[in-house]
N, C-alpha and C. Protein backbone atom coordinates (compact mmCIF):
# COMPACT_ATOMS: atom_id res chain seq x y z
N UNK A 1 -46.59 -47.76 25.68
CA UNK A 1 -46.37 -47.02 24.47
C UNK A 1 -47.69 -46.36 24.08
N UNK A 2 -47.39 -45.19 23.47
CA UNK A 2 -48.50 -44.03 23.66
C UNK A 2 -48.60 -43.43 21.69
N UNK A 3 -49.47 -43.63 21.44
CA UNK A 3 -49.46 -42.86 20.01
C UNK A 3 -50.65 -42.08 18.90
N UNK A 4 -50.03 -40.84 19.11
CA UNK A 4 -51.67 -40.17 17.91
C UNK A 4 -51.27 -40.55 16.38
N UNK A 5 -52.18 -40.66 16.45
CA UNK A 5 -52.48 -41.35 14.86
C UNK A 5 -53.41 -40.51 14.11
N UNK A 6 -53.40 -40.09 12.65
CA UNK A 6 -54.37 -39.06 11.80
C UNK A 6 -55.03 -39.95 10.69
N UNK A 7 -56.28 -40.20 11.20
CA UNK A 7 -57.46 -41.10 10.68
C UNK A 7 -57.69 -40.42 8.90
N UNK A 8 -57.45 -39.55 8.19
CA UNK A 8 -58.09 -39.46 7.19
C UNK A 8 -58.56 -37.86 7.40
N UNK A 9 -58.04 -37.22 8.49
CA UNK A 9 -58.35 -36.19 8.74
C UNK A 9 -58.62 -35.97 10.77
N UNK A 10 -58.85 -36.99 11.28
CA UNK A 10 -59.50 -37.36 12.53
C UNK A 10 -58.05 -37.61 13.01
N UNK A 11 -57.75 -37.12 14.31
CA UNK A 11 -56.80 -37.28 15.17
C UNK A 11 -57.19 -38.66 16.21
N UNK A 12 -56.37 -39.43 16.87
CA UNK A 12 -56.88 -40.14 17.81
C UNK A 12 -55.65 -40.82 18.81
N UNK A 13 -56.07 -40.63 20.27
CA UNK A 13 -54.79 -41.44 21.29
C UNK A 13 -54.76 -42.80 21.25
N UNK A 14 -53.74 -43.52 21.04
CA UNK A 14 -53.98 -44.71 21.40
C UNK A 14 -52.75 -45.35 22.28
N UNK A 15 -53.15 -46.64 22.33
CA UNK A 15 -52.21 -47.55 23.05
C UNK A 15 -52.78 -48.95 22.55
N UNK A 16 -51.77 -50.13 23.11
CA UNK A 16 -52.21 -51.62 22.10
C UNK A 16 -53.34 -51.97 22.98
N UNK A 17 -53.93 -52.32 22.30
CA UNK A 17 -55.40 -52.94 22.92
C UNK A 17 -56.51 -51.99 23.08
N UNK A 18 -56.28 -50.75 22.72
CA UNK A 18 -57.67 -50.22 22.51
C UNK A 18 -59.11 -50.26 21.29
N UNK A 19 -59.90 -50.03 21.62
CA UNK A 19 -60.97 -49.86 20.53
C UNK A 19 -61.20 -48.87 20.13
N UNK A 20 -61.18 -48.42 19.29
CA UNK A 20 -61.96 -47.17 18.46
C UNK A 20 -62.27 -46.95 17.56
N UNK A 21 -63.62 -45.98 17.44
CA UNK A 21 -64.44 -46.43 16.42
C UNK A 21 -64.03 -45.15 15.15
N UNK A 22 -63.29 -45.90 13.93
CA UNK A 22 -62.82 -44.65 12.78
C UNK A 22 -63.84 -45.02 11.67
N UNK A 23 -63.98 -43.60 10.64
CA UNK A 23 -65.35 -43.67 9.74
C UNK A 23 -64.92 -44.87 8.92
N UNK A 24 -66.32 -45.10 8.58
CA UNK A 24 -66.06 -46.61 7.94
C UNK A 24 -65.45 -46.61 6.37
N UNK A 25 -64.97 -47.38 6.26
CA UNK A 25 -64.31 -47.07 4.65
C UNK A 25 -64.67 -48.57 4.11
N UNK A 26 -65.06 -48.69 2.94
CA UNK A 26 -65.88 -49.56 1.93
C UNK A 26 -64.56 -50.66 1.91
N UNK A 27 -63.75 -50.57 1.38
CA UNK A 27 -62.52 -51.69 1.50
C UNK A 27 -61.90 -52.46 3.16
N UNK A 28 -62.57 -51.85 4.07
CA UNK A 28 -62.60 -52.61 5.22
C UNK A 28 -63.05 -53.69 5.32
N UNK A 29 -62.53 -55.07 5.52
CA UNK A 29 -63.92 -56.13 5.94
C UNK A 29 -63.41 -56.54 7.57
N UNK A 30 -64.54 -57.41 8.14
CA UNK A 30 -64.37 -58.11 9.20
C UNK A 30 -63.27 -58.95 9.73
N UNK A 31 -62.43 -58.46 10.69
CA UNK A 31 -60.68 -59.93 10.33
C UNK A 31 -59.70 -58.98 10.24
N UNK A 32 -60.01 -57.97 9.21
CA UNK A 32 -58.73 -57.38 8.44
C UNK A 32 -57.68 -56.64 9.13
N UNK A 33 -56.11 -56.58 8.87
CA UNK A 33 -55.61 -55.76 9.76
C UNK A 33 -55.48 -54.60 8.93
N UNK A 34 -55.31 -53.68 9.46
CA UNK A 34 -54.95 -52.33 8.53
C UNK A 34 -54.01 -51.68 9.29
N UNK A 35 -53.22 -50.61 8.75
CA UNK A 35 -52.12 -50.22 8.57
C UNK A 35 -51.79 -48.32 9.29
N UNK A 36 -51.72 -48.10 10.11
CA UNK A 36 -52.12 -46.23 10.00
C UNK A 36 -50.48 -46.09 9.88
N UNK A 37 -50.21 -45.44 8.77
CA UNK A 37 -49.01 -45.02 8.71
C UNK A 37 -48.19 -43.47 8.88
N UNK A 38 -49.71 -42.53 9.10
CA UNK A 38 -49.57 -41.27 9.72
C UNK A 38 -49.73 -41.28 11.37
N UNK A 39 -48.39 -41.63 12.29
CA UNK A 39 -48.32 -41.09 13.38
C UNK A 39 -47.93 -39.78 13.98
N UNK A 40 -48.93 -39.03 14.34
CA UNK A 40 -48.53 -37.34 14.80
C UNK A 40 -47.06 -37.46 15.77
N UNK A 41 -47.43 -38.81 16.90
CA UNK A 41 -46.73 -38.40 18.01
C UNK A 41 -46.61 -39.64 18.78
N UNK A 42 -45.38 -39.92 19.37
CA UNK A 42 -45.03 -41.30 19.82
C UNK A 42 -44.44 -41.44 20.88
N UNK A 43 -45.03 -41.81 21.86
CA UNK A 43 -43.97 -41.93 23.51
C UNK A 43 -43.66 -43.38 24.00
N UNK A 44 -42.47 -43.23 24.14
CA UNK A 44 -42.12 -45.10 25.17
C UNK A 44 -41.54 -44.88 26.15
N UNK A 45 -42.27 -44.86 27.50
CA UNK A 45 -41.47 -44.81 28.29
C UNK A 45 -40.63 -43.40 28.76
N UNK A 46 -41.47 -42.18 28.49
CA UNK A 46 -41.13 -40.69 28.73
C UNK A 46 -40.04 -39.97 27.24
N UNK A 47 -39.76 -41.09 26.63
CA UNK A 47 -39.05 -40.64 25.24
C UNK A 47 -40.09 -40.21 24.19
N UNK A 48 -40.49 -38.84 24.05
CA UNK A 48 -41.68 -38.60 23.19
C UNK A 48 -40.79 -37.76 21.90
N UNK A 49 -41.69 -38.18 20.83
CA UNK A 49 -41.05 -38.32 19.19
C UNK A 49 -42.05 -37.47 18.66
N UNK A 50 -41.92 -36.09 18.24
CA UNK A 50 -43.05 -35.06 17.73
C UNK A 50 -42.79 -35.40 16.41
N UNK A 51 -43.49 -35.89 15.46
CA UNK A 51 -43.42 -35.85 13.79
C UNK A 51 -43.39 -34.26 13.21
N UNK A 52 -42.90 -33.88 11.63
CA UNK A 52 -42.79 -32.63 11.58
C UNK A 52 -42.97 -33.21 10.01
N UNK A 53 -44.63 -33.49 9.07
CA UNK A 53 -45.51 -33.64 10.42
C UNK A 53 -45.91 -35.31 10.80
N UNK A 54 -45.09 -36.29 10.20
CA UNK A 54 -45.53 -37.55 10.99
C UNK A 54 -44.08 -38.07 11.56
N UNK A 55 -43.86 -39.37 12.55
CA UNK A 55 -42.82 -39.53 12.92
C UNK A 55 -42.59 -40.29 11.65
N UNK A 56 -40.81 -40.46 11.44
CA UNK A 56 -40.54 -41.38 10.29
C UNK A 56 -40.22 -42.90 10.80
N UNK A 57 -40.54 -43.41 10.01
CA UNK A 57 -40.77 -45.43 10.56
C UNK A 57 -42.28 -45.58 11.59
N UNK A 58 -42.71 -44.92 11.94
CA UNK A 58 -43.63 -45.47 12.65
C UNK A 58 -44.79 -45.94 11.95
N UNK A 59 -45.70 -46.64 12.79
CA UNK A 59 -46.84 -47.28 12.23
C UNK A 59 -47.97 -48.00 13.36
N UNK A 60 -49.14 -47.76 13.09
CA UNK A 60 -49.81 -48.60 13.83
C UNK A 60 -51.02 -49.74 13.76
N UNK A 61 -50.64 -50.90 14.16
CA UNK A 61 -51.50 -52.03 13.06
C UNK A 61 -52.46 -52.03 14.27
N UNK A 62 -53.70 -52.44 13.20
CA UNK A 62 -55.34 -52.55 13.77
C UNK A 62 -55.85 -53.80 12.94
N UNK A 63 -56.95 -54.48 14.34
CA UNK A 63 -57.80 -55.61 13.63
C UNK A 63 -58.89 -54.98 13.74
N UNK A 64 -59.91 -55.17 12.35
CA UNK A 64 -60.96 -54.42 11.85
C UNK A 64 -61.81 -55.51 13.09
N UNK A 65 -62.68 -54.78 13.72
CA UNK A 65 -64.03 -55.76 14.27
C UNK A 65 -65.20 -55.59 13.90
N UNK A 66 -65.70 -54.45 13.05
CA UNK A 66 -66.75 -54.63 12.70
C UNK A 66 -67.90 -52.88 12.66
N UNK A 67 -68.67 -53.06 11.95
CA UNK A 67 -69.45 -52.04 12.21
C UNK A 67 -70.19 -51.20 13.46
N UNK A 68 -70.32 -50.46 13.77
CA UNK A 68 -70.77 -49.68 15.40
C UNK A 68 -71.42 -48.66 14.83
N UNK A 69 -71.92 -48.15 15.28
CA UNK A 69 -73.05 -46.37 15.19
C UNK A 69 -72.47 -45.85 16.60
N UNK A 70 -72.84 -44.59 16.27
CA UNK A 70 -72.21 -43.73 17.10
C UNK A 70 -73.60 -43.09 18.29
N UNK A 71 -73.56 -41.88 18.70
CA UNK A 71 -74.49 -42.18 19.64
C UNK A 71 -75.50 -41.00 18.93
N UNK A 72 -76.85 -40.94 19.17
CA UNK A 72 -78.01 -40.32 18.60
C UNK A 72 -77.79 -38.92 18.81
N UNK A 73 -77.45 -38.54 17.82
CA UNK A 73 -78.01 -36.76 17.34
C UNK A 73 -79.61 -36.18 17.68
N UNK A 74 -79.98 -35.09 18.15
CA UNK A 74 -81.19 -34.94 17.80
C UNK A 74 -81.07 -33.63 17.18
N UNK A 75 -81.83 -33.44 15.83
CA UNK A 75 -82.01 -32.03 15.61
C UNK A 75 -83.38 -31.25 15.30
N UNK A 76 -83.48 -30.13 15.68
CA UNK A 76 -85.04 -30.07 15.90
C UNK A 76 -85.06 -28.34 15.23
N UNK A 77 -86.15 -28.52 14.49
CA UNK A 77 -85.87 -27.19 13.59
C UNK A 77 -86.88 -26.36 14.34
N UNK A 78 -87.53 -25.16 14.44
CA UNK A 78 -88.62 -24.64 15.02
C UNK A 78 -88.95 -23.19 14.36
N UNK A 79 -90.24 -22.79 14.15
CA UNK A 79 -89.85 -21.12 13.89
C UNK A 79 -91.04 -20.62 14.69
N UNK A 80 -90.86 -19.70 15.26
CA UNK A 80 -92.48 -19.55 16.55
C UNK A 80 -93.11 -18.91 15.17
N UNK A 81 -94.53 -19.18 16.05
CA UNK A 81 -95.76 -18.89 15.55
C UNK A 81 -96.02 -19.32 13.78
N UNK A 82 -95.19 -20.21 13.33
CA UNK A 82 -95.63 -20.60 12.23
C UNK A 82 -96.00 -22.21 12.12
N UNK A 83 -96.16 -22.73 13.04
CA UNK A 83 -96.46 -23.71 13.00
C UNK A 83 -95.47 -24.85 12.70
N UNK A 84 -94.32 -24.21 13.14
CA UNK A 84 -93.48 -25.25 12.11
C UNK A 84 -92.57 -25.77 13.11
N UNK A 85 -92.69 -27.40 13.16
CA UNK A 85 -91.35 -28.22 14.13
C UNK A 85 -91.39 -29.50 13.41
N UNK A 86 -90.23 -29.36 13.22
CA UNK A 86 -89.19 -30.88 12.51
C UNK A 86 -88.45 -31.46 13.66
N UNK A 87 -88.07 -32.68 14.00
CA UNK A 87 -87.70 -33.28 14.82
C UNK A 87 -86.91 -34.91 14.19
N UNK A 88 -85.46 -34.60 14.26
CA UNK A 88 -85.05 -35.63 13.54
C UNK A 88 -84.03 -36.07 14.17
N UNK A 89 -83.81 -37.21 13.81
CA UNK A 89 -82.34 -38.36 14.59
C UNK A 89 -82.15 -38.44 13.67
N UNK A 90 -80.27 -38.52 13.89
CA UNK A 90 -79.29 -39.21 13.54
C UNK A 90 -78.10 -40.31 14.24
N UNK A 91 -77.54 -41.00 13.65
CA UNK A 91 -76.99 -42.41 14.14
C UNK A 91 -75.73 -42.47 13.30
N UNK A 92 -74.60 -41.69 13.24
CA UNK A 92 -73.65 -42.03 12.61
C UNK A 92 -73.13 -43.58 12.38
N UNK A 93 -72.78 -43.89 11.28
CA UNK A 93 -71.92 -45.42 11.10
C UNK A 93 -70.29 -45.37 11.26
N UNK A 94 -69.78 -45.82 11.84
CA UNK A 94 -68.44 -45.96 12.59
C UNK A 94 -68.14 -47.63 12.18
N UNK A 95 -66.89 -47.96 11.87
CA UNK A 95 -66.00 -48.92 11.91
C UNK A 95 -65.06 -49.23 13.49
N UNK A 96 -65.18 -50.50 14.17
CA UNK A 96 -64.82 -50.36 15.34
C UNK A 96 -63.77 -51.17 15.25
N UNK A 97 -62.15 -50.69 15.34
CA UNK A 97 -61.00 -51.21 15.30
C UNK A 97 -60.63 -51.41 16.28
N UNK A 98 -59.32 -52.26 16.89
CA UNK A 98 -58.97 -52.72 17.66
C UNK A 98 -57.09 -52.65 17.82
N UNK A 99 -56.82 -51.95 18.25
CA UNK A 99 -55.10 -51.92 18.08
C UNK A 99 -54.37 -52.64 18.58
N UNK A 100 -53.43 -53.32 17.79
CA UNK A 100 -52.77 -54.58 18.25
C UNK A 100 -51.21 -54.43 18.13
N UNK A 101 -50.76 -53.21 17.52
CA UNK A 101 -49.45 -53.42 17.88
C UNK A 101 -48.94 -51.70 17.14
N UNK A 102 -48.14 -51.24 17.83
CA UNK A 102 -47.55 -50.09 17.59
C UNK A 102 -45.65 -49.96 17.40
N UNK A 103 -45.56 -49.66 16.30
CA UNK A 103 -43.53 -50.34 16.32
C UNK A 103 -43.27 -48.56 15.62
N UNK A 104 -42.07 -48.71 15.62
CA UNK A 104 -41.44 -47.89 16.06
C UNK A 104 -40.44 -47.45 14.50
C-alpha cells in the first residue's frame, strides 16, 4: 500500500514503515502517534484512489521519533572588488516520523 500525504503544505510518498523527516511542530513529543488526515492519493494493489482534493476515509498514522536536521546549506554572498564575502551555514530542524499504518 502506497500513499501521498500533504504535510501542512509539503507533499510526501509513503508506505508502512518508512521514515521521514516533516517540519517540526511544537505539540509533537517523543512516542507520539499522529494522525495525517490529508491523503492526495492511495494505491493497494494497482487499485489507485485520486482525492478531489483528498481521498474520503483515508488516513495515515505515524510514531513521532524525534528531532533530525536536515543537510547543510551553504550561502555565500560576494560583490567583486569591494571587498565583500559572507559565508554562512544553515541546518534546517526536521521532526523524524515513522509510519506505522495506512487504512483506508
Amino acid at each position: 500500500m502506497y500513499a501521498v500525504i500533504d504535510d501542512r503544505g509539503r507533499q510526501a510518498g509513503v508506505r508502512v514503515g518508512d521514515r521521514i523527516a516533516c517540519d517540526t511542530n511544537a505539540e509533537w513529543n517523543v512516542g507520539d502517534t499522529i494522525t495525517f488526515d490529508r491523503v492526495l492519493v492511495l494505491t493497494n494493489e494497482g487499485d489507485v484512489q485520486v482525492g478531489t482534493p483528498h481521498v474520503e476515509g483515508a488516513s495515515v498514522k505515524a510514531r513521532v521519533l524525534g528531532p533530525v536536521k536536515g543537510k547543510k546549506e551553504v550561502v555565500f554572498r560576494f560583490k567583486r572588488r569591494k571587498n565583500v564575502r559572507v559565508k554562512r551555514g544553515h541546518r534546517q530542524a526536521y521532526t523524524q516520523v515513522e509510519i506505522t499504518e495506512i487504512t483506508v
